[in-house]
N, C-alpha and C. Protein backbone atom coordinates (compact mmCIF):
# COMPACT_ATOMS: atom_id res chain seq x y z
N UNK A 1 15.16 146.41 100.88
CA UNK A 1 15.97 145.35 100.40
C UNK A 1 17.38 145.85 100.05
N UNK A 2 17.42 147.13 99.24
CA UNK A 2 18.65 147.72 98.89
C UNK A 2 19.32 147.90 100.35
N UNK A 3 18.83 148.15 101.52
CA UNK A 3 19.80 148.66 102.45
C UNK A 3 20.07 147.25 103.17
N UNK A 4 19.39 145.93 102.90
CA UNK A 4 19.94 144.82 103.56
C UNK A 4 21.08 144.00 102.55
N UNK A 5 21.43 144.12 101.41
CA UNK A 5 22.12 143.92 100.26
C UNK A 5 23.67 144.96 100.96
N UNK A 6 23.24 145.88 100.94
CA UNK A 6 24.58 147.21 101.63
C UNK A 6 25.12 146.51 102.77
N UNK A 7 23.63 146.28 103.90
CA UNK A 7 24.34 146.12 105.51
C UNK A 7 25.09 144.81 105.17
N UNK A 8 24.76 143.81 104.40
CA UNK A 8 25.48 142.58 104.37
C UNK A 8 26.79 142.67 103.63
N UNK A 9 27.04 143.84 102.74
CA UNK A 9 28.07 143.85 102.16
C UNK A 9 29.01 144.38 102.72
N UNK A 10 28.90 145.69 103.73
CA UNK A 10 29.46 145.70 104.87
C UNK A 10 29.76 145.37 105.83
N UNK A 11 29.42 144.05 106.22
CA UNK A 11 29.49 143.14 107.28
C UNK A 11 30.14 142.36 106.29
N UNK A 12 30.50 141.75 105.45
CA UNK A 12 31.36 141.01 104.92
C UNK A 12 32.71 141.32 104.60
N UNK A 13 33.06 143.07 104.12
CA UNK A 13 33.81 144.03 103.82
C UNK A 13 34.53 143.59 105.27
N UNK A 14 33.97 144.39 106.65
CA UNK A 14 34.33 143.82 107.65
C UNK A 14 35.08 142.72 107.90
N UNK A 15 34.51 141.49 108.01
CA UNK A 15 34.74 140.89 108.17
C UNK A 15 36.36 140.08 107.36
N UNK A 16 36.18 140.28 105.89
CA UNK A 16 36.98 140.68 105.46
C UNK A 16 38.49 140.89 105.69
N UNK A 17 38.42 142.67 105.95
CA UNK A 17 39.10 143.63 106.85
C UNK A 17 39.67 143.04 108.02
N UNK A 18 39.07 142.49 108.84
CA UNK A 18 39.23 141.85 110.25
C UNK A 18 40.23 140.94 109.82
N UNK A 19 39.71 139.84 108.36
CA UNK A 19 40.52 138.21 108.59
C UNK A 19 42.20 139.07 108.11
N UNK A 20 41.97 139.70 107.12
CA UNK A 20 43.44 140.53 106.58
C UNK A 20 44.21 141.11 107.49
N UNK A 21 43.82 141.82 108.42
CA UNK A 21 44.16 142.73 109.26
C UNK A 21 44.46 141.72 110.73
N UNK A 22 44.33 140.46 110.96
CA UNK A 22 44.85 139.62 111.64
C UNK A 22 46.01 138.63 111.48
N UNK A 23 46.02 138.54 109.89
CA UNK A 23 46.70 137.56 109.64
C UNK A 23 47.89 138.64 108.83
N UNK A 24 48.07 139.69 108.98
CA UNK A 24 49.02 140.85 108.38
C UNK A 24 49.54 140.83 110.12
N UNK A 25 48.80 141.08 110.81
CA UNK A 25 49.61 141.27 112.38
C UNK A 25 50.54 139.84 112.65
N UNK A 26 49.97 138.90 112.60
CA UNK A 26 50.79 137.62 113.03
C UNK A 26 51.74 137.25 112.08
N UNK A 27 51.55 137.61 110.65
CA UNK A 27 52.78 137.97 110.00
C UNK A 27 53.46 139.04 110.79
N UNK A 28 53.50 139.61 110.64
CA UNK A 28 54.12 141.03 111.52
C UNK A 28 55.11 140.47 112.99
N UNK A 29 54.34 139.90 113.47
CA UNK A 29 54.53 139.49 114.87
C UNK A 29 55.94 138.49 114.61
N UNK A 30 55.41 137.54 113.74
CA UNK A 30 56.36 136.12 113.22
C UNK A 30 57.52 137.04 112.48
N UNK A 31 57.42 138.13 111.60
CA UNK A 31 59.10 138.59 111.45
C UNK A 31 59.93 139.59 113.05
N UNK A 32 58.76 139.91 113.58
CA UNK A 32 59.37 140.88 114.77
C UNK A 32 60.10 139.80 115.46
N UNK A 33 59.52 138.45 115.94
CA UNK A 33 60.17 137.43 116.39
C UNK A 33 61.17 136.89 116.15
N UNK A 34 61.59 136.60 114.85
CA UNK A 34 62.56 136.05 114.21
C UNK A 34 63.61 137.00 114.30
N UNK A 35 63.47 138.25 114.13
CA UNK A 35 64.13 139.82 114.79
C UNK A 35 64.80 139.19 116.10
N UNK A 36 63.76 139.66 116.71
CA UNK A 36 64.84 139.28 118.16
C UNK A 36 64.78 138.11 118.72
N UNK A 37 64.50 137.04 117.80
CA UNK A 37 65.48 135.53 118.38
C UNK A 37 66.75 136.03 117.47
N UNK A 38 67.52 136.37 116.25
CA UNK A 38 68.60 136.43 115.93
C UNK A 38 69.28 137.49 116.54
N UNK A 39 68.76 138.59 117.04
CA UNK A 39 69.50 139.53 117.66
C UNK A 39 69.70 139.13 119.60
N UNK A 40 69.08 138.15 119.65
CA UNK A 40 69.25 137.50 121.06
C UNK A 40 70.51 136.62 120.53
N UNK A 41 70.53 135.88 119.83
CA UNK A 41 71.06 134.80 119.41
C UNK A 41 73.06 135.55 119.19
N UNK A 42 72.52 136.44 118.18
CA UNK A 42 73.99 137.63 118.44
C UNK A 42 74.67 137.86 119.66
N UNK A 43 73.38 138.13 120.56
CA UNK A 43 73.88 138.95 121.71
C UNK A 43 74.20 137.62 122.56
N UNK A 44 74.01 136.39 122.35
CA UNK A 44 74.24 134.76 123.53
C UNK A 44 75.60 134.77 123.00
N UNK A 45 75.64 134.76 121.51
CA UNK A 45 77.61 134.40 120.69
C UNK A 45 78.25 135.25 121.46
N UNK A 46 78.13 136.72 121.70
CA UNK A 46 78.53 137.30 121.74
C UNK A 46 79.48 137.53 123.10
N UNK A 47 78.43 136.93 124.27
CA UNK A 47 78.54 136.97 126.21
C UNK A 47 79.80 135.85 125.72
N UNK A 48 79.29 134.83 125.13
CA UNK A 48 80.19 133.40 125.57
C UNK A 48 81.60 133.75 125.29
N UNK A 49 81.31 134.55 123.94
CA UNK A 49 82.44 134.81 123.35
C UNK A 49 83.44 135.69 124.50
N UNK A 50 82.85 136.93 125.12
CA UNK A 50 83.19 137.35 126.43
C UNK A 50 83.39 136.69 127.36
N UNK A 51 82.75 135.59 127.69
CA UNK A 51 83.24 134.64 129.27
C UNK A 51 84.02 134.08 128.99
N UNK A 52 84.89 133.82 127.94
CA UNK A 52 85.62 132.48 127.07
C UNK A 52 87.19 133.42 127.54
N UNK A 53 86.73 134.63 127.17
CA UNK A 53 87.56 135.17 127.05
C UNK A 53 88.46 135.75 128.64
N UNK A 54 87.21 136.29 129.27
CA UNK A 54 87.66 136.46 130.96
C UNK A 54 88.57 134.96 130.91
N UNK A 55 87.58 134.24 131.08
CA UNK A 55 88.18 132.79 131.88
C UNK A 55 89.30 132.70 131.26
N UNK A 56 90.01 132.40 130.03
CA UNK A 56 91.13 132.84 129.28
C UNK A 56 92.38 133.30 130.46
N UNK A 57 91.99 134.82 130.41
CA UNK A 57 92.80 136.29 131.18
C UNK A 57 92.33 135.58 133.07
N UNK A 58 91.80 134.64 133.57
CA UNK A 58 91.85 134.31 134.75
C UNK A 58 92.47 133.45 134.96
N UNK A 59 92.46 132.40 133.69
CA UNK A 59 93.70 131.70 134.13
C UNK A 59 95.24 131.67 134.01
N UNK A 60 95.04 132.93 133.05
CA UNK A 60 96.68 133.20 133.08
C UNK A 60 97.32 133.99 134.27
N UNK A 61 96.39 134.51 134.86
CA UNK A 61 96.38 135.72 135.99
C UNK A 61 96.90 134.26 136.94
N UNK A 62 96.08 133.19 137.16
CA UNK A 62 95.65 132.35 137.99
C UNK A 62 97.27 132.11 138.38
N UNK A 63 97.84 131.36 136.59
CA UNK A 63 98.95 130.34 136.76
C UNK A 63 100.40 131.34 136.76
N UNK A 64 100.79 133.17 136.74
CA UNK A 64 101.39 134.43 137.16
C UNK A 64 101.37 133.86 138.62
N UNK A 65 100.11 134.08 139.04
CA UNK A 65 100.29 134.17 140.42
C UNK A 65 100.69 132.94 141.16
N UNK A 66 100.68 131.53 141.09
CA UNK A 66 100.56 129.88 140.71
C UNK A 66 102.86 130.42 140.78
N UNK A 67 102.76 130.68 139.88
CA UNK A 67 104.48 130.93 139.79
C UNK A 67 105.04 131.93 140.75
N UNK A 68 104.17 132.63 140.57
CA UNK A 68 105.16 133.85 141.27
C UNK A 68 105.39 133.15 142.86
N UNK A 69 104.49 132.91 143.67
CA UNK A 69 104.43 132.13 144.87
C UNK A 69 105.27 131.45 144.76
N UNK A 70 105.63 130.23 143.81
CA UNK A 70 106.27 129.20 143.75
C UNK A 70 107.68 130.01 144.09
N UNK A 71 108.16 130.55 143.20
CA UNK A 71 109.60 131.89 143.13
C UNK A 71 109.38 132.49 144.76
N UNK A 72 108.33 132.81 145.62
CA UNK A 72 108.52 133.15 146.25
C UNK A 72 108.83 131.95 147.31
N UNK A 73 108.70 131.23 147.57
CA UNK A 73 108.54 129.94 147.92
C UNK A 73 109.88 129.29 148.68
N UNK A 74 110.21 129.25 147.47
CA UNK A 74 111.73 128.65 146.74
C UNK A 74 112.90 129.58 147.08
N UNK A 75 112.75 131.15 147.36
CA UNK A 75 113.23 132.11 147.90
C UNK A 75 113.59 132.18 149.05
N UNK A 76 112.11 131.81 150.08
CA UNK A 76 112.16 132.04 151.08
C UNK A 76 112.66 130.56 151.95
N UNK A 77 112.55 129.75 151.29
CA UNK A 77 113.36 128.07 151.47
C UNK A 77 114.98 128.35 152.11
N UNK A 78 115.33 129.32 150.61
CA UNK A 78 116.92 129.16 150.60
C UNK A 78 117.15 130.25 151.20
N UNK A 79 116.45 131.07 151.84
CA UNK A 79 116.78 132.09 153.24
C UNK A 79 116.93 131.02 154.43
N UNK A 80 116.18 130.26 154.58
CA UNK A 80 115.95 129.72 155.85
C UNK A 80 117.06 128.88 155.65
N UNK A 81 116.98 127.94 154.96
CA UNK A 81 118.39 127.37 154.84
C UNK A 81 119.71 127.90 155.06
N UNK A 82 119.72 128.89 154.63
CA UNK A 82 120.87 129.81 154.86
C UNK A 82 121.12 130.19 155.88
N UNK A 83 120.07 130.40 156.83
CA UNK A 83 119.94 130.68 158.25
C UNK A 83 120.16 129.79 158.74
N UNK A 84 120.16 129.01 158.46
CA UNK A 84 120.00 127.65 159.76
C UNK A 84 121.46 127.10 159.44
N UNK A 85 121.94 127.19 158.33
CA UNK A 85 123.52 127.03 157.94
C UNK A 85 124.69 127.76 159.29
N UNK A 86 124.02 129.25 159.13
CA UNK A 86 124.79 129.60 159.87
C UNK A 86 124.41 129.69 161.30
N UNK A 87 123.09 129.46 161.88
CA UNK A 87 123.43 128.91 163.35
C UNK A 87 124.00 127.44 163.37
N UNK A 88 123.90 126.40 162.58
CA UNK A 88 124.42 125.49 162.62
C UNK A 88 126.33 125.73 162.77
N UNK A 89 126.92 126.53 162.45
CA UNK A 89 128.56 126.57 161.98
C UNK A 89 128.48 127.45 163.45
N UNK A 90 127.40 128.48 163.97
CA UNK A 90 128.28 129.14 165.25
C UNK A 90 127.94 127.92 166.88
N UNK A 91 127.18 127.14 166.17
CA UNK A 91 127.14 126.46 167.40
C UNK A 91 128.44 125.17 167.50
């Protein structure tokens, strides 16, 4: 009788052990998670904050180059004009 009093108290000890030792992991699990959803969450602010920023520096690159053409443009207009001025006066 004494050793079925023990085996049951160890099977309850167990059991026990088991419910603690499951519900300590999924705690565990639920702060590891919350971990790296905010350190994901850092690292999402962080890209946009980077693409915000390219796109930024692409469109200034964009509307440099948008001008500079234009200047070149407008350059090469009043060459031709100029040319055509003066075959116009030797003919």
């Amino acid at each position: 009788m004494y050793q079925f009093i023990l085996s049951l108290v160890g099977v309850l000890i167990l059991a026990i052990g088991a419910t603690l030792g499951y519900f300590a992991r999924q705690s565990i699990a639920r702060k590891r998670a919350d971990t790296i959803e905010i350190t994901l969450r850092k690292k999402i602010t962080q890209v946009k904050k980077d693409a915000d920023e390219i796109t930024s520096r692409a469109k200034e690159k964009a509307i440099q180059i948008i001008e500079k053409t234009k200047r070149d443009v407008a350059s090469q207009r009043r060459e031709l004009f100029s040319a055509e001025r003066l075959l116009l006066k030797r003919q």
